[in-house]
PDB file of N, CA and C in Angstrom:
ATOM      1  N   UNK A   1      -0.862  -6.039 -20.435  1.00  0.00           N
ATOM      2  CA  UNK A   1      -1.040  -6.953 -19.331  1.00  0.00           C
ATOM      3  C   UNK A   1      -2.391  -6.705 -18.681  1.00  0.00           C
ATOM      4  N   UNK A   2      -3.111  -7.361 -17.712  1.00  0.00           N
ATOM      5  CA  UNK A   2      -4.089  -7.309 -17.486  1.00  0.00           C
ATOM      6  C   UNK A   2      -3.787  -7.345 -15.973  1.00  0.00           C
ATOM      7  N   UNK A   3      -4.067  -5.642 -15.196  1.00  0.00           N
ATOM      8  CA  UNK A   3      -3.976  -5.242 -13.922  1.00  0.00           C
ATOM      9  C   UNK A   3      -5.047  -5.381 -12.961  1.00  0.00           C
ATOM     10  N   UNK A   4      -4.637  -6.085 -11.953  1.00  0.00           N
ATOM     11  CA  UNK A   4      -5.600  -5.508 -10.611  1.00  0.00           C
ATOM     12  C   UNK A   4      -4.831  -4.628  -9.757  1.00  0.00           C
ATOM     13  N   UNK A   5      -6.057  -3.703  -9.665  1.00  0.00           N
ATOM     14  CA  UNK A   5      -5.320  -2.717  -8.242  1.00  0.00           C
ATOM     15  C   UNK A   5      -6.616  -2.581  -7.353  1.00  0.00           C
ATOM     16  N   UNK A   6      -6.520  -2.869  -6.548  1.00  0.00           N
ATOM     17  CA  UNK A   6      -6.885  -2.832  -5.033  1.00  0.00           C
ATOM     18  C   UNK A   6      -6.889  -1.603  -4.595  1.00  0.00           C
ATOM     19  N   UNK A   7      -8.203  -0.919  -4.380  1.00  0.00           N
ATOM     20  CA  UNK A   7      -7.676   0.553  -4.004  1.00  0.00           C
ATOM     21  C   UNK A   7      -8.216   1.307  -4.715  1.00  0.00           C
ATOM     22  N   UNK A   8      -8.272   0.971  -5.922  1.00  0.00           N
ATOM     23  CA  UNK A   8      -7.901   1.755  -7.113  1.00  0.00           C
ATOM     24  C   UNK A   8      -8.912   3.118  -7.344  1.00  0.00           C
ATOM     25  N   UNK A   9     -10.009   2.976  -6.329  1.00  0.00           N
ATOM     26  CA  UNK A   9     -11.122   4.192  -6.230  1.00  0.00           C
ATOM     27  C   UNK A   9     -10.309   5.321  -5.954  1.00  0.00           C
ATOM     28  N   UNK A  10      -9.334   5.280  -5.615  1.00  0.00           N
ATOM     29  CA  UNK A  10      -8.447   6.417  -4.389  1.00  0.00           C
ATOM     30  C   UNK A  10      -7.156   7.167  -5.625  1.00  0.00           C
ATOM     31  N   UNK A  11      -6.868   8.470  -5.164  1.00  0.00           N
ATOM     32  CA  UNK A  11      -6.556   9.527  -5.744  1.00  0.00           C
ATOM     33  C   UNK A  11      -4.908   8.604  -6.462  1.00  0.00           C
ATOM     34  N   UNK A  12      -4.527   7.863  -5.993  1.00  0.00           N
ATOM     35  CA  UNK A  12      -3.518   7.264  -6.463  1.00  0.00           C
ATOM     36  C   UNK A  12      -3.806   6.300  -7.680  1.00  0.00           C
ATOM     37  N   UNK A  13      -4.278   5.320  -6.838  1.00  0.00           N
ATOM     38  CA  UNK A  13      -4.928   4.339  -7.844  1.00  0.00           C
ATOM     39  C   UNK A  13      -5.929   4.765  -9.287  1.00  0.00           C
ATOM     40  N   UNK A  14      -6.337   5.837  -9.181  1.00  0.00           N
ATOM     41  CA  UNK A  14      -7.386   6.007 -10.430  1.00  0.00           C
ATOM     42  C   UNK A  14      -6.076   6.814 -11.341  1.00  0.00           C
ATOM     43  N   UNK A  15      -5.554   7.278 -11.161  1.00  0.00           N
ATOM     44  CA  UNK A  15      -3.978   7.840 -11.762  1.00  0.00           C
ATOM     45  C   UNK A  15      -3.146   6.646 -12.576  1.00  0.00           C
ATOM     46  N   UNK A  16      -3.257   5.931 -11.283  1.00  0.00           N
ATOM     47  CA  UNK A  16      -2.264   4.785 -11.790  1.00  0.00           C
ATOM     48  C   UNK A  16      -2.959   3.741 -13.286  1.00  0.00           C
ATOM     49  N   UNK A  17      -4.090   3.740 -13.015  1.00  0.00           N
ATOM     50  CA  UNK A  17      -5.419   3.152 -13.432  1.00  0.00           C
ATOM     51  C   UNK A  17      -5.084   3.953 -15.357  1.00  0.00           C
ATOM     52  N   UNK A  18      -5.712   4.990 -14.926  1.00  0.00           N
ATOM     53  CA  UNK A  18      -5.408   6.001 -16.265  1.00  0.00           C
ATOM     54  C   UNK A  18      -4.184   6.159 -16.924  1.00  0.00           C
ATOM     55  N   UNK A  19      -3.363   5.769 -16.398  1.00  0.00           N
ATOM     56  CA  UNK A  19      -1.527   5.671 -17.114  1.00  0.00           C
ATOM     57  C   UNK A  19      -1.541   4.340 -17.463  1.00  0.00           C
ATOM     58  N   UNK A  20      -1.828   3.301 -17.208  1.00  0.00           N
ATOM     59  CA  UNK A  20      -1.550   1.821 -17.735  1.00  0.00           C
ATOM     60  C   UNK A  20      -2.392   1.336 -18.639  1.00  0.00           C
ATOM     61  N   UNK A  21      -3.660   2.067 -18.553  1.00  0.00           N
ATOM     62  CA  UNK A  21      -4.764   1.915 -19.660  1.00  0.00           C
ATOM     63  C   UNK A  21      -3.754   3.037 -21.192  1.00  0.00           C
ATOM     64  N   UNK A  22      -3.395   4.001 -20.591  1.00  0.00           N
ATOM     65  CA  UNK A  22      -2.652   4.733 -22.030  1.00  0.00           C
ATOM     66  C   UNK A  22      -1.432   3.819 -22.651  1.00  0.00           C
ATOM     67  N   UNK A  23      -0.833   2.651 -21.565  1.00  0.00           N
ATOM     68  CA  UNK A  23       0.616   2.155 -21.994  1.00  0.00           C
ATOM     69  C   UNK A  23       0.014   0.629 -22.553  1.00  0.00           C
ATOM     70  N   UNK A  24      -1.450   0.532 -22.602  1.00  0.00           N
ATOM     71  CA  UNK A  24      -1.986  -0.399 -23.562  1.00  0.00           C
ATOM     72  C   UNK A  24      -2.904  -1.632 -22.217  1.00  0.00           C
ATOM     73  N   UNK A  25      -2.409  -1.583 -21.238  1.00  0.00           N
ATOM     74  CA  UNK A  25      -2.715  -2.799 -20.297  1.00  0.00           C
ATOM     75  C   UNK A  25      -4.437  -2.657 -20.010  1.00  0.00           C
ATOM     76  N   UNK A  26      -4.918  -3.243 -19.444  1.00  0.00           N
ATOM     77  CA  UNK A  26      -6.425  -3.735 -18.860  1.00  0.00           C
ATOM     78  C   UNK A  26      -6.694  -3.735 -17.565  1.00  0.00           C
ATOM     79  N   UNK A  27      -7.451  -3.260 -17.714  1.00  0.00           N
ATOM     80  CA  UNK A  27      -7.263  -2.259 -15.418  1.00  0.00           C
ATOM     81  C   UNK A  27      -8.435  -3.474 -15.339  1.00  0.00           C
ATOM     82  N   UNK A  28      -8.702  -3.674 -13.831  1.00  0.00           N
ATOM     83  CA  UNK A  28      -9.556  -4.409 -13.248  1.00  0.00           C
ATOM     84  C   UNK A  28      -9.187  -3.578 -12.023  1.00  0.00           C
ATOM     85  N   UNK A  29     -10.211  -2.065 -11.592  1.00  0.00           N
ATOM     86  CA  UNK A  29     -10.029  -1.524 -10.059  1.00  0.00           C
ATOM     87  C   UNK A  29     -10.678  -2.051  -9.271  1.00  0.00           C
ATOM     88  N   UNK A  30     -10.292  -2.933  -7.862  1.00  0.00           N
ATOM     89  CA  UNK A  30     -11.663  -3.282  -6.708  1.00  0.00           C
ATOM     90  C   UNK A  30     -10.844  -2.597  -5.564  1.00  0.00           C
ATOM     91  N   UNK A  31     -12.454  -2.048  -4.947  1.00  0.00           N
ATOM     92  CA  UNK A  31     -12.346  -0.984  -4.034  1.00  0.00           C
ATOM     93  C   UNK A  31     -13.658  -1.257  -3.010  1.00  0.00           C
ATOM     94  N   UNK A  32     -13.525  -0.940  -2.146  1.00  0.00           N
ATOM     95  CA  UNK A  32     -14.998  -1.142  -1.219  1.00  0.00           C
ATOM     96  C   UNK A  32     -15.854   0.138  -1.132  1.00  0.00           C
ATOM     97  N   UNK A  33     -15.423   1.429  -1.427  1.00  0.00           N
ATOM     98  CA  UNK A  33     -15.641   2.577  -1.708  1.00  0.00           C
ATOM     99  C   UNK A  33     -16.256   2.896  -0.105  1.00  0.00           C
ATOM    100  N   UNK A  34     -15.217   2.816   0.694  1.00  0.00           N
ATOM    101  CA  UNK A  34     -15.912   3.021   2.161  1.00  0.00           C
ATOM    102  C   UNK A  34     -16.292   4.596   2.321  1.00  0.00           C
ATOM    103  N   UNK A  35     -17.229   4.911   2.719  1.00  0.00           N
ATOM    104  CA  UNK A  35     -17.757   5.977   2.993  1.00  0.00           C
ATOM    105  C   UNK A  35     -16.933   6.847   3.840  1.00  0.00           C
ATOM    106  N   UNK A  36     -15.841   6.326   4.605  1.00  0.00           N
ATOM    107  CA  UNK A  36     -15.352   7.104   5.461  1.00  0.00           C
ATOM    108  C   UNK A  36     -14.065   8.218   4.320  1.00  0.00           C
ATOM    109  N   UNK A  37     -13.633   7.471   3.360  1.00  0.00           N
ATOM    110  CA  UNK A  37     -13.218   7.836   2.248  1.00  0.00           C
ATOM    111  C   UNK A  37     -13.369   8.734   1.162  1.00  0.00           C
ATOM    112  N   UNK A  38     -14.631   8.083   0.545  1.00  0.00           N
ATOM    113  CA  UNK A  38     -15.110   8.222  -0.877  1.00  0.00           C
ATOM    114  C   UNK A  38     -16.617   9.121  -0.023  1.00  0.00           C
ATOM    115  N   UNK A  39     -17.120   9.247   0.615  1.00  0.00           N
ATOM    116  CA  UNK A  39     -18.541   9.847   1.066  1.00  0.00           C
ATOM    117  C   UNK A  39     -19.457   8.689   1.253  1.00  0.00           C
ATOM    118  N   UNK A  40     -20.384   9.431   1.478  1.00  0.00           N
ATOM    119  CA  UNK A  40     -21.470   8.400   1.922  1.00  0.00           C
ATOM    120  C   UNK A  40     -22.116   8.225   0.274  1.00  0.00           C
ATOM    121  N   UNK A  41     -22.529   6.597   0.519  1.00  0.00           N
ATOM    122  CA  UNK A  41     -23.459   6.629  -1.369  1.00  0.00           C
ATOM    123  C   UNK A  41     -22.591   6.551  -2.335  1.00  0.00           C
ATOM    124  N   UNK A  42     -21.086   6.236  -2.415  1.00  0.00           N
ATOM    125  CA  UNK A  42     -19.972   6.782  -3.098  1.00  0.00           C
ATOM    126  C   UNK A  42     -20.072   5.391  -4.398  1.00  0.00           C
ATOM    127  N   UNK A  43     -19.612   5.739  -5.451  1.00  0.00           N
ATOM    128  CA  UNK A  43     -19.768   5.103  -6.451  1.00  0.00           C
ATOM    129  C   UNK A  43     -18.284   5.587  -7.489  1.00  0.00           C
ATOM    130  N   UNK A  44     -17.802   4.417  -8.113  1.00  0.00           N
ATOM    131  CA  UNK A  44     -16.607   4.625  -8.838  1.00  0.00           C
ATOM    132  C   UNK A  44     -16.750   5.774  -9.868  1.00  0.00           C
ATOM    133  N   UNK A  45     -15.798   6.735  -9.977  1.00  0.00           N
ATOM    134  CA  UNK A  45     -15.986   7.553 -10.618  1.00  0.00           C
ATOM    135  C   UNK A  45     -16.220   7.486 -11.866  1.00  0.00           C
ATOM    136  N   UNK A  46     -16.471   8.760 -13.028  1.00  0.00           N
ATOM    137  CA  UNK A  46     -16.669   8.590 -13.844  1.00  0.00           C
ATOM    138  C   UNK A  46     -15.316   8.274 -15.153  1.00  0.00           C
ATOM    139  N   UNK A  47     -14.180   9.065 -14.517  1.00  0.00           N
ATOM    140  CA  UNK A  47     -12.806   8.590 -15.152  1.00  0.00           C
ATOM    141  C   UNK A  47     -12.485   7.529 -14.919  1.00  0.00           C
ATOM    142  N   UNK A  48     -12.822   6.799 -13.658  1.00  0.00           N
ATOM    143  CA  UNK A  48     -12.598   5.255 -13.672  1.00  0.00           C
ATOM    144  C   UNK A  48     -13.022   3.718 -14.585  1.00  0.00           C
ATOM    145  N   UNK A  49     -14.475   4.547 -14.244  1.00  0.00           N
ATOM    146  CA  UNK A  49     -15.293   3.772 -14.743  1.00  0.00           C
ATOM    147  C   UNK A  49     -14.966   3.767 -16.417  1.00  0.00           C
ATOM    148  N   UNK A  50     -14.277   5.400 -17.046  1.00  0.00           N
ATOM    149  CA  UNK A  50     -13.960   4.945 -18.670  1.00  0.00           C
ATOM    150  C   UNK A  50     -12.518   3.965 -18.642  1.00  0.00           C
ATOM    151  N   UNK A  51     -12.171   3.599 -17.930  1.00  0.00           N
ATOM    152  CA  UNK A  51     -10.710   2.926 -18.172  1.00  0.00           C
ATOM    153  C   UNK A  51     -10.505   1.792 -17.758  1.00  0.00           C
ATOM    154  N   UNK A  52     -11.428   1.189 -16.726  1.00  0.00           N
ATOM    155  CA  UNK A  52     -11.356   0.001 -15.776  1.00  0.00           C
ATOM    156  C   UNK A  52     -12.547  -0.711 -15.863  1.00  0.00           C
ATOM    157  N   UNK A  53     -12.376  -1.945 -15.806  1.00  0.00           N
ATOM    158  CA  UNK A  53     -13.586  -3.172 -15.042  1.00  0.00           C
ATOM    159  C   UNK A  53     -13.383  -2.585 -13.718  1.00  0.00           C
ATOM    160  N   UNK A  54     -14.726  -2.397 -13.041  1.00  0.00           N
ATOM    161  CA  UNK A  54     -14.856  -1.620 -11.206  1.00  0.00           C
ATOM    162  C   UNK A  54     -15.590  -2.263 -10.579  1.00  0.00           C
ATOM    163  N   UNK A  55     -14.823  -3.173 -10.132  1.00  0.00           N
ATOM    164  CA  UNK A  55     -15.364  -4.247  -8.931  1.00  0.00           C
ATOM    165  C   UNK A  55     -15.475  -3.392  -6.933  1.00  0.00           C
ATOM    166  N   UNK A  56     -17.304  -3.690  -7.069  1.00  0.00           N
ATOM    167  CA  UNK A  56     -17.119  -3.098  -5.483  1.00  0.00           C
ATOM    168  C   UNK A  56     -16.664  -4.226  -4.740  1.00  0.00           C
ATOM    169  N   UNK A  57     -15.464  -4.034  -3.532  1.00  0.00           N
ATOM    170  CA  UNK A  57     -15.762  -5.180  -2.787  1.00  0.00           C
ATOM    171  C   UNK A  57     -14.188  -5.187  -1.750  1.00  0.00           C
ATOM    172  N   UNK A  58     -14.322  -5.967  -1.072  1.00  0.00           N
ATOM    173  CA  UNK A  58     -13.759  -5.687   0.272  1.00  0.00           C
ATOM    174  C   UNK A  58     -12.613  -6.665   0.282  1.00  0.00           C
ATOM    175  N   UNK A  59     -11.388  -6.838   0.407  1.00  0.00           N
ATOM    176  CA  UNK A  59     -10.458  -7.602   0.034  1.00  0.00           C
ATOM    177  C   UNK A  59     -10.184  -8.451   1.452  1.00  0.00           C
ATOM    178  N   UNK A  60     -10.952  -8.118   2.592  1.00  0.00           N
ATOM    179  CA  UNK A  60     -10.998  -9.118   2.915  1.00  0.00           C
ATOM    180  C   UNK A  60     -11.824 -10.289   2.923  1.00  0.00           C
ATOM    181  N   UNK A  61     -12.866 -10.156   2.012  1.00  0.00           N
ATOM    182  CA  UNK A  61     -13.327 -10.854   1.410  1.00  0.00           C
ATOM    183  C   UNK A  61     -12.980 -11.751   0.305  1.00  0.00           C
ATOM    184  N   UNK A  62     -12.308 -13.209   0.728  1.00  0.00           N
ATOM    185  CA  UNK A  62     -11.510 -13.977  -0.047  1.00  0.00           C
ATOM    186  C   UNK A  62     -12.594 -14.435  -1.231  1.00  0.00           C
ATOM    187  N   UNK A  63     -14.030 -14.566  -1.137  1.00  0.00           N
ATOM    188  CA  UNK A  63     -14.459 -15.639  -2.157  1.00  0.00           C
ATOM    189  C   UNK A  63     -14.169 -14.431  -3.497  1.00  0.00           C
ATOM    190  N   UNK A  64     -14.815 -12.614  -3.020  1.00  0.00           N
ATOM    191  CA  UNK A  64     -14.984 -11.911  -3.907  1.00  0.00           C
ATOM    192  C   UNK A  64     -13.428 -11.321  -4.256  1.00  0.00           C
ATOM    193  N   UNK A  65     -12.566 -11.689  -3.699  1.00  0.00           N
ATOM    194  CA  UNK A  65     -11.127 -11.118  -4.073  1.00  0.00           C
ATOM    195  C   UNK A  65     -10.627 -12.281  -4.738  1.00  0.00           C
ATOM    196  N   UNK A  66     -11.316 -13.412  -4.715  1.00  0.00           N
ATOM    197  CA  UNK A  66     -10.119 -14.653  -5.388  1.00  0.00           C
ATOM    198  C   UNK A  66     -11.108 -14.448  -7.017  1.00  0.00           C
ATOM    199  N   UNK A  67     -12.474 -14.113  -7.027  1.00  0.00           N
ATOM    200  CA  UNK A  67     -12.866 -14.150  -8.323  1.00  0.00           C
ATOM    201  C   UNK A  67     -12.367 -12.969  -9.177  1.00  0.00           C
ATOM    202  N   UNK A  68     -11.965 -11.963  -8.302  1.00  0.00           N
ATOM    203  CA  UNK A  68     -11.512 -10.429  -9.072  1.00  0.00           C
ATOM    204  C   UNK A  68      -9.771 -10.587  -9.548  1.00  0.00           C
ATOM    205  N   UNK A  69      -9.456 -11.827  -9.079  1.00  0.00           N
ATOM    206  CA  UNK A  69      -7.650 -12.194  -8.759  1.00  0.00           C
ATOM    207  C   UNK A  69      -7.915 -13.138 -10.270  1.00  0.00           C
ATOM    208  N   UNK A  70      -8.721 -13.925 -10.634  1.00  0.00           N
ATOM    209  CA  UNK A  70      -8.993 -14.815 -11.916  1.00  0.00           C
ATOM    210  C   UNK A  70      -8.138 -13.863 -13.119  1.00  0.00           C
ATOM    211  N   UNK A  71      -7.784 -14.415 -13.601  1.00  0.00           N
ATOM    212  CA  UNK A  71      -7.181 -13.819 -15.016  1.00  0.00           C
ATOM    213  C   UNK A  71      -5.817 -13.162 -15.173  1.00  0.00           C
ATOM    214  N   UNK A  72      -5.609 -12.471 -13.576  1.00  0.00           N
ATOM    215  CA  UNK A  72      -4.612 -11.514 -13.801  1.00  0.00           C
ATOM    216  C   UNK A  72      -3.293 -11.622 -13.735  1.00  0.00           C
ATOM    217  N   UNK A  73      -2.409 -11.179 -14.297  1.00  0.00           N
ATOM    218  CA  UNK A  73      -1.180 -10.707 -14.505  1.00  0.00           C
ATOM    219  C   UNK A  73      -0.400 -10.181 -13.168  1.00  0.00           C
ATOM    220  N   UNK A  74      -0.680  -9.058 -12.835  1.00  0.00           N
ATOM    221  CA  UNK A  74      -0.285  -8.026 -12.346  1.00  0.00           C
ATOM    222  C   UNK A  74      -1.278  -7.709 -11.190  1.00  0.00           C
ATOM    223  N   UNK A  75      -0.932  -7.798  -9.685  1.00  0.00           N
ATOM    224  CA  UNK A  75      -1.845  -6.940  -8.607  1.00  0.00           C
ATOM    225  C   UNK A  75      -0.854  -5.901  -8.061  1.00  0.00           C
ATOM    226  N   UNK A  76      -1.818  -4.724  -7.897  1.00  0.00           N
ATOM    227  CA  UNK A  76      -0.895  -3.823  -7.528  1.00  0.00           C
ATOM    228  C   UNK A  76      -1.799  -3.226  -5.952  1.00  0.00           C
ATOM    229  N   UNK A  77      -1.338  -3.815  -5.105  1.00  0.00           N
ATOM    230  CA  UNK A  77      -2.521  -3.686  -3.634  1.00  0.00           C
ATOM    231  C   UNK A  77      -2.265  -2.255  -3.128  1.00  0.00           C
ATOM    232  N   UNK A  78      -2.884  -1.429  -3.403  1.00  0.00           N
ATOM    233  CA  UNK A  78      -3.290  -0.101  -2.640  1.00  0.00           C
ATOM    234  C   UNK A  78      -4.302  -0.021  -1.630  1.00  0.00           C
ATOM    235  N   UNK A  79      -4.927  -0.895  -1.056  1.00  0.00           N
ATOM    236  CA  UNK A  79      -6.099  -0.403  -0.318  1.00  0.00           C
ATOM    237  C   UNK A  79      -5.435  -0.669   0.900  1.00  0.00           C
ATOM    238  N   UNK A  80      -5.999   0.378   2.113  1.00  0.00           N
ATOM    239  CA  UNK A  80      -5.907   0.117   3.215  1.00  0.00           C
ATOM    240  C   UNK A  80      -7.195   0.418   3.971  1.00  0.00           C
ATOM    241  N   UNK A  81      -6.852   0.836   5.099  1.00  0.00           N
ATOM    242  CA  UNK A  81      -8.170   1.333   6.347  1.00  0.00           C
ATOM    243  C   UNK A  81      -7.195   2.390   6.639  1.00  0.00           C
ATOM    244  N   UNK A  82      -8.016   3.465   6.862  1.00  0.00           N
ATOM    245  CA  UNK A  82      -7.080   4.733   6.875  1.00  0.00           C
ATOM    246  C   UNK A  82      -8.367   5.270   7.859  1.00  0.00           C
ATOM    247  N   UNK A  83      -7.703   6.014   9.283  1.00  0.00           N
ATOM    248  CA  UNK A  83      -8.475   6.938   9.997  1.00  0.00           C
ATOM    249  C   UNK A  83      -8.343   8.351  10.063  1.00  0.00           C
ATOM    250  N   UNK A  84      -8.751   9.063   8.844  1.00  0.00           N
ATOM    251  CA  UNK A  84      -8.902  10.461   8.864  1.00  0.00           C
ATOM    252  C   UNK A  84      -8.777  11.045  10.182  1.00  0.00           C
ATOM    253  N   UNK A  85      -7.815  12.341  10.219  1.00  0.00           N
ATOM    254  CA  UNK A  85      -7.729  12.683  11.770  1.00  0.00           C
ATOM    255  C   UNK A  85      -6.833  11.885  12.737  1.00  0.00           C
ATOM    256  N   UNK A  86      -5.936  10.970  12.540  1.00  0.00           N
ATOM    257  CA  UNK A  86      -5.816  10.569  13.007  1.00  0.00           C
ATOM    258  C   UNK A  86      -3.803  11.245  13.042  1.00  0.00           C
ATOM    259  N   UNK A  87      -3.296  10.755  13.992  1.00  0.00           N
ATOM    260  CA  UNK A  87      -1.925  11.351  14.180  1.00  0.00           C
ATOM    261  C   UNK A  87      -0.706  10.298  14.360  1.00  0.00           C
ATOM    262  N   UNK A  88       0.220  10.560  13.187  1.00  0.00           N
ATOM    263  CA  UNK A  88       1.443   9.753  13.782  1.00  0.00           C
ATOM    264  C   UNK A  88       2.168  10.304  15.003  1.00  0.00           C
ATOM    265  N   UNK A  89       2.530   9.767  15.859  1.00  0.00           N
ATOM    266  CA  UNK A  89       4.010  10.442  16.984  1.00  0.00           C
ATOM    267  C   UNK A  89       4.637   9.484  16.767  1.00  0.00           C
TER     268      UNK A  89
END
């Protein structure tokens, strides 16, 4: 099948990414690779990059999320906004 995951820069998603590429499917990861995340300058890794099409880009960005959405099968949405440091009560 031919996957999008959203996210997919992130310790989950590049996992998930690398198991569906072994069970035969076609990764398509888009990620915005926010710095607060991934570092500053951050770029899809190098295990990613062997297993996936790696789209940079921001999902709330409809024109660049509806062209990365073309083709696919399967979305599997992992991305969020996450504030390091930050506390549930």
């Amino acid at each position: 099948m031919k996957v999008l995951i959203t996210g997919g820069a992130g310790f989950i998603g590049s996992r998930l990414a690398a198991r569906l590429v072994e069970s035969g499917d076609t990764i398509t990861v888009f990620d915005n690779l926010s710095p607060q995340i991934h570092g500053v300058d951050a770029g899809f890794s190098a295990a990613v990059e062997a297993v996936a099409i790696c789209i940079r880009g921001d999902v709330r960005d409809r024109s660049v999320l509806a062209e990365a959405i073309l083709g696919q099968e399967v979305i599997v949405h992992l991305a969020a906004e996450t504030a390091p440091g930050s506390r549930c009560m």
